[in-house]
N, C-alpha and C. Protein backbone atom coordinates (compact mmCIF):
# COMPACT_ATOMS: atom_id res chain seq x y z
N UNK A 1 3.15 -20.91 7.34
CA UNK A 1 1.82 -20.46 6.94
C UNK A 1 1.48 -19.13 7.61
N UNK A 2 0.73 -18.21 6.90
CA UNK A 2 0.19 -16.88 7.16
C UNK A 2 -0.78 -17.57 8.37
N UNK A 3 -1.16 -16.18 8.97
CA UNK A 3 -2.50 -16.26 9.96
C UNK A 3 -3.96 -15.73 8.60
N UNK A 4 -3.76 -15.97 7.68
CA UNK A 4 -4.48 -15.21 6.37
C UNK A 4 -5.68 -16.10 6.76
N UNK A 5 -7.16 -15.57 6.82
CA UNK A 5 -8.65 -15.78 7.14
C UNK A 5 -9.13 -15.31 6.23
N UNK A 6 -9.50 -16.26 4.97
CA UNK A 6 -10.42 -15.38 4.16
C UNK A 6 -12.20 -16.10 4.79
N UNK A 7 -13.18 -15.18 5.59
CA UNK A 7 -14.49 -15.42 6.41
C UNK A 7 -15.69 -14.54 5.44
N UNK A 8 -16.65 -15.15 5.69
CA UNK A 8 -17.88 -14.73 5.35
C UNK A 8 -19.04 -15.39 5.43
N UNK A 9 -19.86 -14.50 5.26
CA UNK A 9 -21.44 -15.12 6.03
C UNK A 9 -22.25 -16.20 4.93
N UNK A 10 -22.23 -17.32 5.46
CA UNK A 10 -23.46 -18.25 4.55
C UNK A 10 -24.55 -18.22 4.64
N UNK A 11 -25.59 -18.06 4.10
CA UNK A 11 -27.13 -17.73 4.41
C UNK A 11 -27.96 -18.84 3.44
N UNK A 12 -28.93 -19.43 4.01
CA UNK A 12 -29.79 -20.09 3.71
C UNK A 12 -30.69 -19.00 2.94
N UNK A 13 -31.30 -19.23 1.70
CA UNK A 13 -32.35 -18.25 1.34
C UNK A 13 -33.59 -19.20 1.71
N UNK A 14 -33.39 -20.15 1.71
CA UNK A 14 -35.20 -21.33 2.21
C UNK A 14 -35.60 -20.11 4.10
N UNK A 15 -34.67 -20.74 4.70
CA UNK A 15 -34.95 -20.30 6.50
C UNK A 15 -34.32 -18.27 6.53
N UNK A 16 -33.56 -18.05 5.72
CA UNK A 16 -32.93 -16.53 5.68
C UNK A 16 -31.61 -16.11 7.18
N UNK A 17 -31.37 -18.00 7.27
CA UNK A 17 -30.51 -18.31 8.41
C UNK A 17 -29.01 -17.93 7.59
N UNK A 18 -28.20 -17.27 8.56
CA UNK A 18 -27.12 -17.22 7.84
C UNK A 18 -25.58 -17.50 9.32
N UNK A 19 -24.48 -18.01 8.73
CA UNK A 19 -23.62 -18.36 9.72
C UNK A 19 -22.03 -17.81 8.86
N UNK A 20 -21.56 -17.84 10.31
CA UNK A 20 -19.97 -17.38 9.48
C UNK A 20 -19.15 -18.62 8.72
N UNK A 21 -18.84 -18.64 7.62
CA UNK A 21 -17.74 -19.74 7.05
C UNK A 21 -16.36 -19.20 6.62
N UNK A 22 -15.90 -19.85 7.10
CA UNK A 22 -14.16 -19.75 6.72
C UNK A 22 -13.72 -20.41 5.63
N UNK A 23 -12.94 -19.95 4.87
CA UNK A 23 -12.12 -20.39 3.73
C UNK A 23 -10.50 -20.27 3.47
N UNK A 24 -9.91 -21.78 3.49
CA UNK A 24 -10.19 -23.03 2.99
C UNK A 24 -11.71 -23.55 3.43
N UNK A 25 -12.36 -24.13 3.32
CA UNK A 25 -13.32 -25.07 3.78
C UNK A 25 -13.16 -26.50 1.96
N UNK A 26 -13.78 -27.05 3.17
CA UNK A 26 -14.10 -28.76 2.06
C UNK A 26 -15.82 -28.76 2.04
N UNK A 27 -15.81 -29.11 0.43
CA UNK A 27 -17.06 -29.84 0.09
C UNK A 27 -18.21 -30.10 0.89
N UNK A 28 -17.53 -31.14 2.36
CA UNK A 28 -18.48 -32.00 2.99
C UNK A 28 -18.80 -30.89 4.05
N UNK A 29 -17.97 -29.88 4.61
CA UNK A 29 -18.42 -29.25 6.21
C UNK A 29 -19.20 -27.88 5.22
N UNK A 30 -19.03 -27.76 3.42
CA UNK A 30 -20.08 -26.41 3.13
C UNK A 30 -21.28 -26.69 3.25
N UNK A 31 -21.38 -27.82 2.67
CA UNK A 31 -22.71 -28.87 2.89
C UNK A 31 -23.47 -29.28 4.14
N UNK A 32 -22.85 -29.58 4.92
CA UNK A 32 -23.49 -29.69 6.25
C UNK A 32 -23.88 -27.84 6.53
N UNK A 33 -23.26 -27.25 6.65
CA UNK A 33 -23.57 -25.91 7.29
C UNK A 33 -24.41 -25.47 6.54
N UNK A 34 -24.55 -25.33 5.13
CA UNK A 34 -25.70 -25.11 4.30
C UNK A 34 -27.03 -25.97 5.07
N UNK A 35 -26.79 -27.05 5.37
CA UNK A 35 -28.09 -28.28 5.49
C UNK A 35 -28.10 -27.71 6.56
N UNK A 36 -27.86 -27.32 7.57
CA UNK A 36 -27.97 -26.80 9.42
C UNK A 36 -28.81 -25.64 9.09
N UNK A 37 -28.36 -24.80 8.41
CA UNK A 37 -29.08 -23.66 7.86
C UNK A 37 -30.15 -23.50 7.23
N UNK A 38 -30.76 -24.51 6.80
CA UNK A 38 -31.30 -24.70 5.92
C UNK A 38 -32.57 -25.58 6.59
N UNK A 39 -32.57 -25.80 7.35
CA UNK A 39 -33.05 -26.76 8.26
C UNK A 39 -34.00 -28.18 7.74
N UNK A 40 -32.80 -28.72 7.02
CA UNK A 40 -32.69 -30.13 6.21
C UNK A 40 -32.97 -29.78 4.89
N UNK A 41 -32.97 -28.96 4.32
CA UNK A 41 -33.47 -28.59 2.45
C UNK A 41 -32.28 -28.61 1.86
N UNK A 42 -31.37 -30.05 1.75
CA UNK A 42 -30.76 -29.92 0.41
C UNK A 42 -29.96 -28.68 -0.73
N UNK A 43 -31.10 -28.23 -1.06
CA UNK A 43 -31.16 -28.04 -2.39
C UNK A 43 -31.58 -26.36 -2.50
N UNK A 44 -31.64 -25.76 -1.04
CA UNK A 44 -32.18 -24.57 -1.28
C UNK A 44 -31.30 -23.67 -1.99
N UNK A 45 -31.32 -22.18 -1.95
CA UNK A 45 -30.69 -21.72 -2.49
C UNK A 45 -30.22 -20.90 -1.52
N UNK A 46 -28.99 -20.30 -1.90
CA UNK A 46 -27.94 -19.77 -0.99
C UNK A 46 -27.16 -18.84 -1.48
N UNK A 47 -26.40 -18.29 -0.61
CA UNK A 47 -25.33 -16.61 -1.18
C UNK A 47 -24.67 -16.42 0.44
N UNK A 48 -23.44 -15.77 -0.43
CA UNK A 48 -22.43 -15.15 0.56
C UNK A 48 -21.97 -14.28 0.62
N UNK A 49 -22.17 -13.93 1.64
CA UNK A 49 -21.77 -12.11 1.55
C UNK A 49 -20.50 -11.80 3.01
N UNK A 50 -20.52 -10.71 2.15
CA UNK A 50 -19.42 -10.02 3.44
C UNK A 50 -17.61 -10.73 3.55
N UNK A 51 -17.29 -11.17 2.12
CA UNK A 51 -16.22 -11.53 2.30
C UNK A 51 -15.28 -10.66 2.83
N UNK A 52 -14.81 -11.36 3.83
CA UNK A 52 -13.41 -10.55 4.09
C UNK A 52 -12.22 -10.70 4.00
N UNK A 53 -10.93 -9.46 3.28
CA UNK A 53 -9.80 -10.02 2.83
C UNK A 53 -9.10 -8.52 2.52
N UNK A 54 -8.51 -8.73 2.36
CA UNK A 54 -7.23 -7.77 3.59
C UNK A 54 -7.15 -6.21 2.44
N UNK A 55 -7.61 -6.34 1.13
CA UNK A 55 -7.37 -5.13 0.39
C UNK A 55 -8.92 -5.33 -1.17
N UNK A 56 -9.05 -4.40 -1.85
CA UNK A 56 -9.82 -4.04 -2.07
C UNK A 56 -9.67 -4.44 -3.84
N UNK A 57 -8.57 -4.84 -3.85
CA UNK A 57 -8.24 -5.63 -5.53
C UNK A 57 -8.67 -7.24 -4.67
N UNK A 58 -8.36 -7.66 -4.20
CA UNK A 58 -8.89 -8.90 -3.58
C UNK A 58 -10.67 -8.98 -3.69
N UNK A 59 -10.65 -8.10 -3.11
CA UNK A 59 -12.85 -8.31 -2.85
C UNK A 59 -13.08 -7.79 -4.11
N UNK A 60 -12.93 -7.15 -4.96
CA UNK A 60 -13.00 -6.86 -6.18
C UNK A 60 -13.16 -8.03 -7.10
N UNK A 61 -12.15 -8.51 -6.96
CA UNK A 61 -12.12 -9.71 -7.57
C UNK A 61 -13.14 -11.24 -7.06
N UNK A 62 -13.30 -11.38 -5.91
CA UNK A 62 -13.52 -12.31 -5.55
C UNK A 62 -15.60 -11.79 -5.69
N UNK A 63 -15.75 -10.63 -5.50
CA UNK A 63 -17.21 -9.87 -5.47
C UNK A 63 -17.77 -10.89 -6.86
N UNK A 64 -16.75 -10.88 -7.77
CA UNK A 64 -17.32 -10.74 -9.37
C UNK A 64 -17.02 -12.52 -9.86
N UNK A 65 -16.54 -13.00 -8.61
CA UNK A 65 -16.43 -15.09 -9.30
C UNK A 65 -18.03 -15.24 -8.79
N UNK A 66 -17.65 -16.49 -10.02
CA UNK A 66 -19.35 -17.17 -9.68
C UNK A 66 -18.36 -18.43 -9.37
N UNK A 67 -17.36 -18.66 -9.16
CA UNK A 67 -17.17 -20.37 -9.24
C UNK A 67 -16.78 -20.37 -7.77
N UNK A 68 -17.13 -21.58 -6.60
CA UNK A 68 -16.74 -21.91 -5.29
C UNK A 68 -15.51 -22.16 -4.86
N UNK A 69 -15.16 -22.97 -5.76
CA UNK A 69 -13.96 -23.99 -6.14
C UNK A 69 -12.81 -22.56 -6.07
N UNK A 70 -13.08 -22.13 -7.21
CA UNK A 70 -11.56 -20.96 -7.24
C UNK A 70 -11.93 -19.54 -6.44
N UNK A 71 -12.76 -19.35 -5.75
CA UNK A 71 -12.45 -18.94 -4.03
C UNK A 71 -12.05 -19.71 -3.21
N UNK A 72 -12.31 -21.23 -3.04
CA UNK A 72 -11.89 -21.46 -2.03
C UNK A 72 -10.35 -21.67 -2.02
N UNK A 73 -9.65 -22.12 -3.69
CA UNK A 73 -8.15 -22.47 -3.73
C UNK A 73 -7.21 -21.40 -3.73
N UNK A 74 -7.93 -20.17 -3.86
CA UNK A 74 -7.40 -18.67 -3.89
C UNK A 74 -7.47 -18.59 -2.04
N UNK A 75 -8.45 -18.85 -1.41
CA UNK A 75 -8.02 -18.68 0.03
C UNK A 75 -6.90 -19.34 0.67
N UNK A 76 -7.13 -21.30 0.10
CA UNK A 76 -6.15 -21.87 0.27
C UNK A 76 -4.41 -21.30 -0.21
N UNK A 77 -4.20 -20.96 -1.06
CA UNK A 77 -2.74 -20.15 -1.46
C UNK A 77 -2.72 -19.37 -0.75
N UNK A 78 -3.32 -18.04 -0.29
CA UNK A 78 -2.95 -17.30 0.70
C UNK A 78 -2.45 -17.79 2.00
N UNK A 79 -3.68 -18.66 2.60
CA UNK A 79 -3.42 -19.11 3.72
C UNK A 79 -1.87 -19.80 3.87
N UNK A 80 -1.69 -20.30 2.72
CA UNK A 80 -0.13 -21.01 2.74
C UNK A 80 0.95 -20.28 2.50
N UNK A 81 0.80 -18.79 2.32
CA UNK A 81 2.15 -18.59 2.25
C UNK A 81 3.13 -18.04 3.14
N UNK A 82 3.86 -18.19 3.55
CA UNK A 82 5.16 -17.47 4.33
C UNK A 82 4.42 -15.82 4.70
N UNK A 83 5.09 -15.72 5.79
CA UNK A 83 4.41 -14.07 5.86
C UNK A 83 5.69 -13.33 5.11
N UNK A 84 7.00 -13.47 4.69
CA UNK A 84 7.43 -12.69 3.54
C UNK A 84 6.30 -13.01 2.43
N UNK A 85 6.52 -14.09 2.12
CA UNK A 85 5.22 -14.24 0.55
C UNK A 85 4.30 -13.33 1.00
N UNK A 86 3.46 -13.35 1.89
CA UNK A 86 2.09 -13.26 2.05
C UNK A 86 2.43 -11.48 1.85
N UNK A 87 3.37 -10.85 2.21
CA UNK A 87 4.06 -9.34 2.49
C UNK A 87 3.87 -9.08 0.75
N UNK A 88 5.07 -10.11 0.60
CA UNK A 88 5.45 -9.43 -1.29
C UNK A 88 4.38 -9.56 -2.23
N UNK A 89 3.64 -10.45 -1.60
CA UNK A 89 1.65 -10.88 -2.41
C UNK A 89 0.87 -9.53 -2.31
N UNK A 90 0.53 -9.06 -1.38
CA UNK A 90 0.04 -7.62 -0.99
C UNK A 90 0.77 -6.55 -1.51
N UNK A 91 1.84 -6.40 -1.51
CA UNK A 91 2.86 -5.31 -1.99
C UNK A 91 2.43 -5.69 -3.46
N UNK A 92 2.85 -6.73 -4.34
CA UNK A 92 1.91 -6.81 -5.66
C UNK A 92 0.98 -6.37 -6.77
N UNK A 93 0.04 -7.19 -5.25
CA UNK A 93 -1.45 -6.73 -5.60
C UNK A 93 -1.69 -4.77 -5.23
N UNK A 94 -0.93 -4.29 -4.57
CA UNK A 94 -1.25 -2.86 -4.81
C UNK A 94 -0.26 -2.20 -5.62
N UNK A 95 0.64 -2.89 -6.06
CA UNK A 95 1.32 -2.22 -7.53
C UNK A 95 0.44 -1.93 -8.50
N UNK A 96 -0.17 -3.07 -9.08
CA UNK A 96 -1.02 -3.09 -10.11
C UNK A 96 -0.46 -3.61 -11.38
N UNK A 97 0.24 -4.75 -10.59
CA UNK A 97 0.87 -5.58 -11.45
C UNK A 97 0.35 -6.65 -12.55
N UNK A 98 -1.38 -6.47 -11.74
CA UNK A 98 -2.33 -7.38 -13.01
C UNK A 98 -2.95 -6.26 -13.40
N UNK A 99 -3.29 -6.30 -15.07
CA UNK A 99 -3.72 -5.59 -16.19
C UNK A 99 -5.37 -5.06 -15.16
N UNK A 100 -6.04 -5.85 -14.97
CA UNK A 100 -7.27 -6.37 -14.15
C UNK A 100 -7.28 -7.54 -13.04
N UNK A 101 -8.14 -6.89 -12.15
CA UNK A 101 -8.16 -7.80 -11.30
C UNK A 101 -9.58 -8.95 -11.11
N UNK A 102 -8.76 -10.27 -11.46
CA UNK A 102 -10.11 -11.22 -11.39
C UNK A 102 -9.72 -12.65 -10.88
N UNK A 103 -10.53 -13.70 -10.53
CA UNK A 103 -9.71 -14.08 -9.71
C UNK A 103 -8.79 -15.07 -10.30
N UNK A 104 -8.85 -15.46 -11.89
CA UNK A 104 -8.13 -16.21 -12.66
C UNK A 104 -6.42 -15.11 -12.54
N UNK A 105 -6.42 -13.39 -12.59
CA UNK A 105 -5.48 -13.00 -12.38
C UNK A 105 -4.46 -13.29 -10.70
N UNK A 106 -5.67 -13.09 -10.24
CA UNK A 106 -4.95 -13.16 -8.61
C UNK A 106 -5.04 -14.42 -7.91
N UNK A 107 -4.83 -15.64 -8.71
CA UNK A 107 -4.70 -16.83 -8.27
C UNK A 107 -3.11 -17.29 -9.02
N UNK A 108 -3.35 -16.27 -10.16
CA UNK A 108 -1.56 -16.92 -11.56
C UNK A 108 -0.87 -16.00 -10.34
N UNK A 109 -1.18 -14.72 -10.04
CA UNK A 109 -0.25 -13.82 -9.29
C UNK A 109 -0.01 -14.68 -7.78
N UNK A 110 -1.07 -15.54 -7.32
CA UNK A 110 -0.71 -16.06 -5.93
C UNK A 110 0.47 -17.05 -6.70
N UNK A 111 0.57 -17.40 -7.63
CA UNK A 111 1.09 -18.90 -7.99
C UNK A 111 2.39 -18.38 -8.44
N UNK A 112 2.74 -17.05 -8.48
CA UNK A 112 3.83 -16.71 -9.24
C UNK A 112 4.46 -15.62 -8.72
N UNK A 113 4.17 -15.81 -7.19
CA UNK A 113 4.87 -14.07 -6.58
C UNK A 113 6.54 -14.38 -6.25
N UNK A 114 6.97 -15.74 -6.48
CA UNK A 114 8.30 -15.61 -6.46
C UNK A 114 9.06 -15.35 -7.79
N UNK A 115 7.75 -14.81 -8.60
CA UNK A 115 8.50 -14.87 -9.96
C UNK A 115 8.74 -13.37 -10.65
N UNK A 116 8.63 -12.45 -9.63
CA UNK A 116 9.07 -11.14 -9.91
C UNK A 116 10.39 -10.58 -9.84
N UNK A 117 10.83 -9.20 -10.35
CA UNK A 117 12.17 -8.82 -10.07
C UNK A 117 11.46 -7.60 -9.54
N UNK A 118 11.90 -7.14 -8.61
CA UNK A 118 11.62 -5.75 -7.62
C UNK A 118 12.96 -5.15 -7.38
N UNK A 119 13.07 -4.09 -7.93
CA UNK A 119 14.17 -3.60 -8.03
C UNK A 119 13.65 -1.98 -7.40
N UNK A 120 14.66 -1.57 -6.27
CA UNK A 120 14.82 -0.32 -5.70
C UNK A 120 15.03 0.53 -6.09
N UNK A 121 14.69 1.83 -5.98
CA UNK A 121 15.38 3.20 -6.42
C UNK A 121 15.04 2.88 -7.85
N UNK A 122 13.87 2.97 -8.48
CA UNK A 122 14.01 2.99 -9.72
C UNK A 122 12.59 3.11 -10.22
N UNK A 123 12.42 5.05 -10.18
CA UNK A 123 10.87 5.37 -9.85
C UNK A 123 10.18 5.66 -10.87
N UNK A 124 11.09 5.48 -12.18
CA UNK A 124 10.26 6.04 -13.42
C UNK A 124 10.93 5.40 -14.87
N UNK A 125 10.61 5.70 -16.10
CA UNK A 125 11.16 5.07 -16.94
C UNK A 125 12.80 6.10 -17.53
N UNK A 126 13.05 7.15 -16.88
CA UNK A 126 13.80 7.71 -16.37
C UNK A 126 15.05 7.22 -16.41
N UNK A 127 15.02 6.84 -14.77
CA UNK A 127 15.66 5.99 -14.24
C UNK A 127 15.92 4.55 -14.31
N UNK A 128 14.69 3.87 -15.04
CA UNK A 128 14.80 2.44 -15.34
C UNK A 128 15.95 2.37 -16.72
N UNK A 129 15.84 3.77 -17.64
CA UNK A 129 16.34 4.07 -19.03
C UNK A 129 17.91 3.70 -18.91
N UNK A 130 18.36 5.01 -17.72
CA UNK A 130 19.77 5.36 -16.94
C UNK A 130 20.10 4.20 -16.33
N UNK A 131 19.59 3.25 -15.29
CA UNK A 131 19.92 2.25 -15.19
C UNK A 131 20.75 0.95 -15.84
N UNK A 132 19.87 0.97 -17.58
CA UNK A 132 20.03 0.21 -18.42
C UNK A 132 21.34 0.51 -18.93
N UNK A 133 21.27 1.31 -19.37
CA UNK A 133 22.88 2.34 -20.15
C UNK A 133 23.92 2.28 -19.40
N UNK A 134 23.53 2.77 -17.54
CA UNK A 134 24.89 2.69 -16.76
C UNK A 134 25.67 1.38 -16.89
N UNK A 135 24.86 0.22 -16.66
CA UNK A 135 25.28 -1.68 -16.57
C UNK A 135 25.83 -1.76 -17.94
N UNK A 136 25.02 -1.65 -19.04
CA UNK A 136 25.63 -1.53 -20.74
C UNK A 136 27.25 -1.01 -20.57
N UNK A 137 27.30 0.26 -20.33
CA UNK A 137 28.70 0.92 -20.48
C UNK A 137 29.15 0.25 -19.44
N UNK A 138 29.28 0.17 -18.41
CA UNK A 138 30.39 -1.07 -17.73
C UNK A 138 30.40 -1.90 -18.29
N UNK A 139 29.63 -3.12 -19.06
CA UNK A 139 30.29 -4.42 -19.28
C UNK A 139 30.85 -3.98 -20.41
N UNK A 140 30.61 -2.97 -21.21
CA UNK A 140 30.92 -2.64 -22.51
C UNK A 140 32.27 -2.16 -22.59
N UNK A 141 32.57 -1.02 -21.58
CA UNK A 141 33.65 -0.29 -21.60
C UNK A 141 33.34 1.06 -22.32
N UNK A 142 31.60 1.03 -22.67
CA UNK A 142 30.95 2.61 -23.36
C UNK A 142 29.99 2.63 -23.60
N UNK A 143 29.42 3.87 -23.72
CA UNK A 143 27.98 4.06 -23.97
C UNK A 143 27.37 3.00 -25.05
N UNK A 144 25.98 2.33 -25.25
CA UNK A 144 25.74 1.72 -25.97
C UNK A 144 26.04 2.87 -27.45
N UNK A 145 25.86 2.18 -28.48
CA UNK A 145 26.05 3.11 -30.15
C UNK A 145 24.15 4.30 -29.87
N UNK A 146 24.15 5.01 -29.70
CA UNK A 146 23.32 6.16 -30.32
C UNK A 146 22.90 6.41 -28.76
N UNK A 147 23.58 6.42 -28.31
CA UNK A 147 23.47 7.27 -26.30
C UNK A 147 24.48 7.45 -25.61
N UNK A 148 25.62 8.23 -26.74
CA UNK A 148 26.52 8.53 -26.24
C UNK A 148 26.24 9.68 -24.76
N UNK A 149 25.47 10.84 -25.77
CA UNK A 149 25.03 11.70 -24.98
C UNK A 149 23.71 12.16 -25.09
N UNK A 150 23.04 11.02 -24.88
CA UNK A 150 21.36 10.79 -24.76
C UNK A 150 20.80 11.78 -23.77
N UNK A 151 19.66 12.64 -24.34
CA UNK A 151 18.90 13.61 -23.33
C UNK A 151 18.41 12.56 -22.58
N UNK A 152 17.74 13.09 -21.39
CA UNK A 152 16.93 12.76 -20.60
C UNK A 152 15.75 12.22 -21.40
N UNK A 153 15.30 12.99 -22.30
CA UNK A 153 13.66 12.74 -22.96
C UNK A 153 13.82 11.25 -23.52
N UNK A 154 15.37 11.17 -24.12
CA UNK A 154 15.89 9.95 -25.10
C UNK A 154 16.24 8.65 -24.14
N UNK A 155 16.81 8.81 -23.33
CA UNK A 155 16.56 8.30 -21.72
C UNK A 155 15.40 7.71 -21.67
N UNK A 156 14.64 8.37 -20.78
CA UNK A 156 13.20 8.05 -20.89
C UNK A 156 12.24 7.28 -21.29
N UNK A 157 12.66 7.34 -22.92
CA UNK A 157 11.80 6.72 -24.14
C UNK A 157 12.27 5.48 -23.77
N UNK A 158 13.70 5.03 -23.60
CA UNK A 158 14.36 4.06 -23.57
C UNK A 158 13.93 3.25 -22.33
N UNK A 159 13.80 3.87 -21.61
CA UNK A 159 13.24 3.17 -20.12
C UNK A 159 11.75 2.41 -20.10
N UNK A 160 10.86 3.27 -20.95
CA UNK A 160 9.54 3.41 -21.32
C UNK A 160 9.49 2.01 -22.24
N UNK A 161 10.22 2.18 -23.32
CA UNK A 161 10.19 0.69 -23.87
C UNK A 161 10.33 -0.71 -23.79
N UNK A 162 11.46 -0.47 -22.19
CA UNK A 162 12.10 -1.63 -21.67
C UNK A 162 10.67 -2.22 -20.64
N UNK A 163 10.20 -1.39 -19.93
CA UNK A 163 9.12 -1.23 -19.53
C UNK A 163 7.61 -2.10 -20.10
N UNK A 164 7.40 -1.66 -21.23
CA UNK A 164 6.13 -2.05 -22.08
C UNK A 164 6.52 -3.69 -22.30
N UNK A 165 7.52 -3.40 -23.04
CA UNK A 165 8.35 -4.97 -23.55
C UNK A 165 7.76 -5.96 -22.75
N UNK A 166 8.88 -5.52 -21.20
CA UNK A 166 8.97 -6.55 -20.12
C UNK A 166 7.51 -6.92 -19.37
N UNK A 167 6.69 -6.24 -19.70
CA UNK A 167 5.33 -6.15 -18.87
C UNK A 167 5.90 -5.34 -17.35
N UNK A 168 6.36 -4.21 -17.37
CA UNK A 168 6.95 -3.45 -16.05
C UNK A 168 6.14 -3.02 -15.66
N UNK A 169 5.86 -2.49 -14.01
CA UNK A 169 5.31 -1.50 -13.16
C UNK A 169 5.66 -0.81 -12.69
N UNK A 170 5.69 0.87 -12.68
CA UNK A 170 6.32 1.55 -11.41
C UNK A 170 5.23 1.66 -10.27
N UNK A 171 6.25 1.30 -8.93
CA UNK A 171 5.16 2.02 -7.49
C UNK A 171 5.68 2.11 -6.32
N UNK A 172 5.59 3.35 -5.92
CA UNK A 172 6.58 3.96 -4.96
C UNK A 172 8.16 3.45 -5.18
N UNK A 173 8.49 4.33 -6.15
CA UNK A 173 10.28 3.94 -5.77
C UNK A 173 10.74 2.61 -6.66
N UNK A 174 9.59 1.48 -6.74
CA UNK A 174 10.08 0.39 -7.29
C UNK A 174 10.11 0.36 -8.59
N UNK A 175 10.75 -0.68 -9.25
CA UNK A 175 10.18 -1.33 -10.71
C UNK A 175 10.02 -2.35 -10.61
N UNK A 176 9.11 -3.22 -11.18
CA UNK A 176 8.48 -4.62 -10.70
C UNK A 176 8.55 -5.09 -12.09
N UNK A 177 8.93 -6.57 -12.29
CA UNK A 177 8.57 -7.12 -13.90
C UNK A 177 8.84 -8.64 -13.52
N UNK A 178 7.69 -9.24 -14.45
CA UNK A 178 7.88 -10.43 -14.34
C UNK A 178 9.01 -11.21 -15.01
N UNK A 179 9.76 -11.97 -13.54
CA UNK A 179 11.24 -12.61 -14.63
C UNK A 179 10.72 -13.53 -15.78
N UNK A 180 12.43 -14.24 -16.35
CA UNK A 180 11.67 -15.57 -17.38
C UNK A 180 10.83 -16.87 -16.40
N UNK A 181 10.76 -17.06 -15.38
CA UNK A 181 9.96 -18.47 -14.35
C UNK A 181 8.41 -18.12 -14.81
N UNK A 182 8.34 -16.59 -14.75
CA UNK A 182 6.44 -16.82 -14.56
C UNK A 182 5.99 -17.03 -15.86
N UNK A 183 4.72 -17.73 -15.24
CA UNK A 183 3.57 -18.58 -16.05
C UNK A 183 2.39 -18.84 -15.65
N UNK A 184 1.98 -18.49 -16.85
CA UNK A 184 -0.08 -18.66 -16.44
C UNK A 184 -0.40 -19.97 -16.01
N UNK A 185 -0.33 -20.93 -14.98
CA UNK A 185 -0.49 -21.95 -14.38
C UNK A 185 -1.99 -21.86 -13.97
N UNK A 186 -2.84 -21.18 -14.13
CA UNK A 186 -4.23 -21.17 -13.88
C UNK A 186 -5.30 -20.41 -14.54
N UNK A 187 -6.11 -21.27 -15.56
CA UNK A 187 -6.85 -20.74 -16.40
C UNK A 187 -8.32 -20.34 -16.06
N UNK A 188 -8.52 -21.53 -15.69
CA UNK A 188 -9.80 -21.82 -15.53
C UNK A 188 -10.29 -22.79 -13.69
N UNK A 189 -12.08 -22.66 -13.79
CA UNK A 189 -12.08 -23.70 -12.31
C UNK A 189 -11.33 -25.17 -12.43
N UNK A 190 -11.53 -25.41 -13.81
CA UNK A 190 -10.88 -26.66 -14.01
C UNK A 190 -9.77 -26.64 -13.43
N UNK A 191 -8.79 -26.09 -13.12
CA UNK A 191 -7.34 -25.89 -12.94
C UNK A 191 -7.50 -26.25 -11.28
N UNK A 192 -8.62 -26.01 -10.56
CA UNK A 192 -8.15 -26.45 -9.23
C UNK A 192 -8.31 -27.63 -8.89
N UNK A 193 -7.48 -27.90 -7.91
CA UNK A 193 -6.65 -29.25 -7.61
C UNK A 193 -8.21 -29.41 -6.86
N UNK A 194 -8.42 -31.12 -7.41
CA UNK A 194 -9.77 -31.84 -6.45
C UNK A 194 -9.86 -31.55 -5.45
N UNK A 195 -8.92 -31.54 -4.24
CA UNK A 195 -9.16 -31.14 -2.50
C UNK A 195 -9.77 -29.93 -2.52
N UNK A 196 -9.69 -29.24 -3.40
CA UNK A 196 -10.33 -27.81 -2.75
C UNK A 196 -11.39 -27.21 -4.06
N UNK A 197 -12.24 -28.33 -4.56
CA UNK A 197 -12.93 -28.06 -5.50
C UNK A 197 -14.67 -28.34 -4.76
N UNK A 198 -15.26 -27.63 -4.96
CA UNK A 198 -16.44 -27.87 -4.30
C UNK A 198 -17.93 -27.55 -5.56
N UNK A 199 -18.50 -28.63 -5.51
CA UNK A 199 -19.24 -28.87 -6.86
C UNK A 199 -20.72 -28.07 -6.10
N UNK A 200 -20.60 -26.82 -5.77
CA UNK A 200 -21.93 -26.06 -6.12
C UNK A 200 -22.06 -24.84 -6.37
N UNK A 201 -22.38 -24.48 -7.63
CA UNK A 201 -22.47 -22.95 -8.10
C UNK A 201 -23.13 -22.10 -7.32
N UNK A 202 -21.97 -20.72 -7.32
CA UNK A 202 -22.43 -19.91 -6.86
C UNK A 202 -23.33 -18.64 -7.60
């Protein structure tokens, strides 16, 4: 497990009391700290601010959920992963490997960061093009049929397409694409597992 802390301030709006909470948290200790805060009112109303979390597609995302439940199971996945995961999760998330960032994206991306190909030295569609052609003519024994002696521009196009196809990213140096494993495994709040579902709208 990461040392990953996703923290932020709970505030009573009844008393305008507010305390630090950590996430993971459960149901029963949001509830009590709300009720401490609150100084026995149930039912008041409440907000959290000041999340903190390590990059700015993260708070982005998490700024714009209304649901409890899928912040808190999005903290929980972080908190659990390997500090390689937790490395190649961040490296990811600043590719810009989701179309948008929300937290239905960056909960499939927590659920699916072993499901990338990251490939080195391979900074443009360029090079992703040349790449393709070099592996082709080795197993082939020759240029694929219509790149015998492909420009660069023709190159390119070719790289560019493999690219769009695959859902690719370039960033710094890399190419990133999701292999055949990944899958949208998380749609909705429904999707989080009961332990870390907490029944009060935010």
């Amino acid at each position: 497990m990461t040392e990953y802390k996703m923290t932020g301030i709970l505030k009573s709006e009844h008393t305008g009391k507010g305390a630090k909470i950590q996430f993971p948290t459960t149901e029963k200790a949001f509830k009590e700290l709300l009720y401490d805060l609150s100084d026995g009112h149930p039912d008041t109303p409440w907000g959290i601010s000041g999340i903190c979390v390590q990059n700015e597609e993260e708070a982005f995302a998490i700024a714009a959920c209304k649901n409890l439940s899928a912040i808190n199971y999005y903290a929980a996945l972080a908190q659990n992963f390997t500090r390689d995961e937790y490395a190649l999760y961040q490296f990811l998330l600043r590719a810009g490997v989701c179309v948008k960032y929300t937290m239905d994206t960056i909960i499939n991306l927590a659920l699916n960061v072993h499901n990338f190909t990251v490939c080195a030295e391979i900074p443009d569609a360029y090079a992703l093009g040349k790449m393709i052609l070099d592996t082709s003519t080795e197993e082939e024994g020759k240029a694929p049929e219509g790149f015998e002696n492909a420009s660069k521009d023709k190159i390119a196009m070719l790289g560019e397409m493999i690219c769009i196809k695959s859902g690719g990213t370039f960033y710094n140096g890399f190419y990133i694409e999701p292999n055949d494993n990944y899958q949208l495994l998380y749609d909705s709040p429904a999707d989080v597992p009961e332990f870390f579902r907490i029944s009060i709208p935010v």
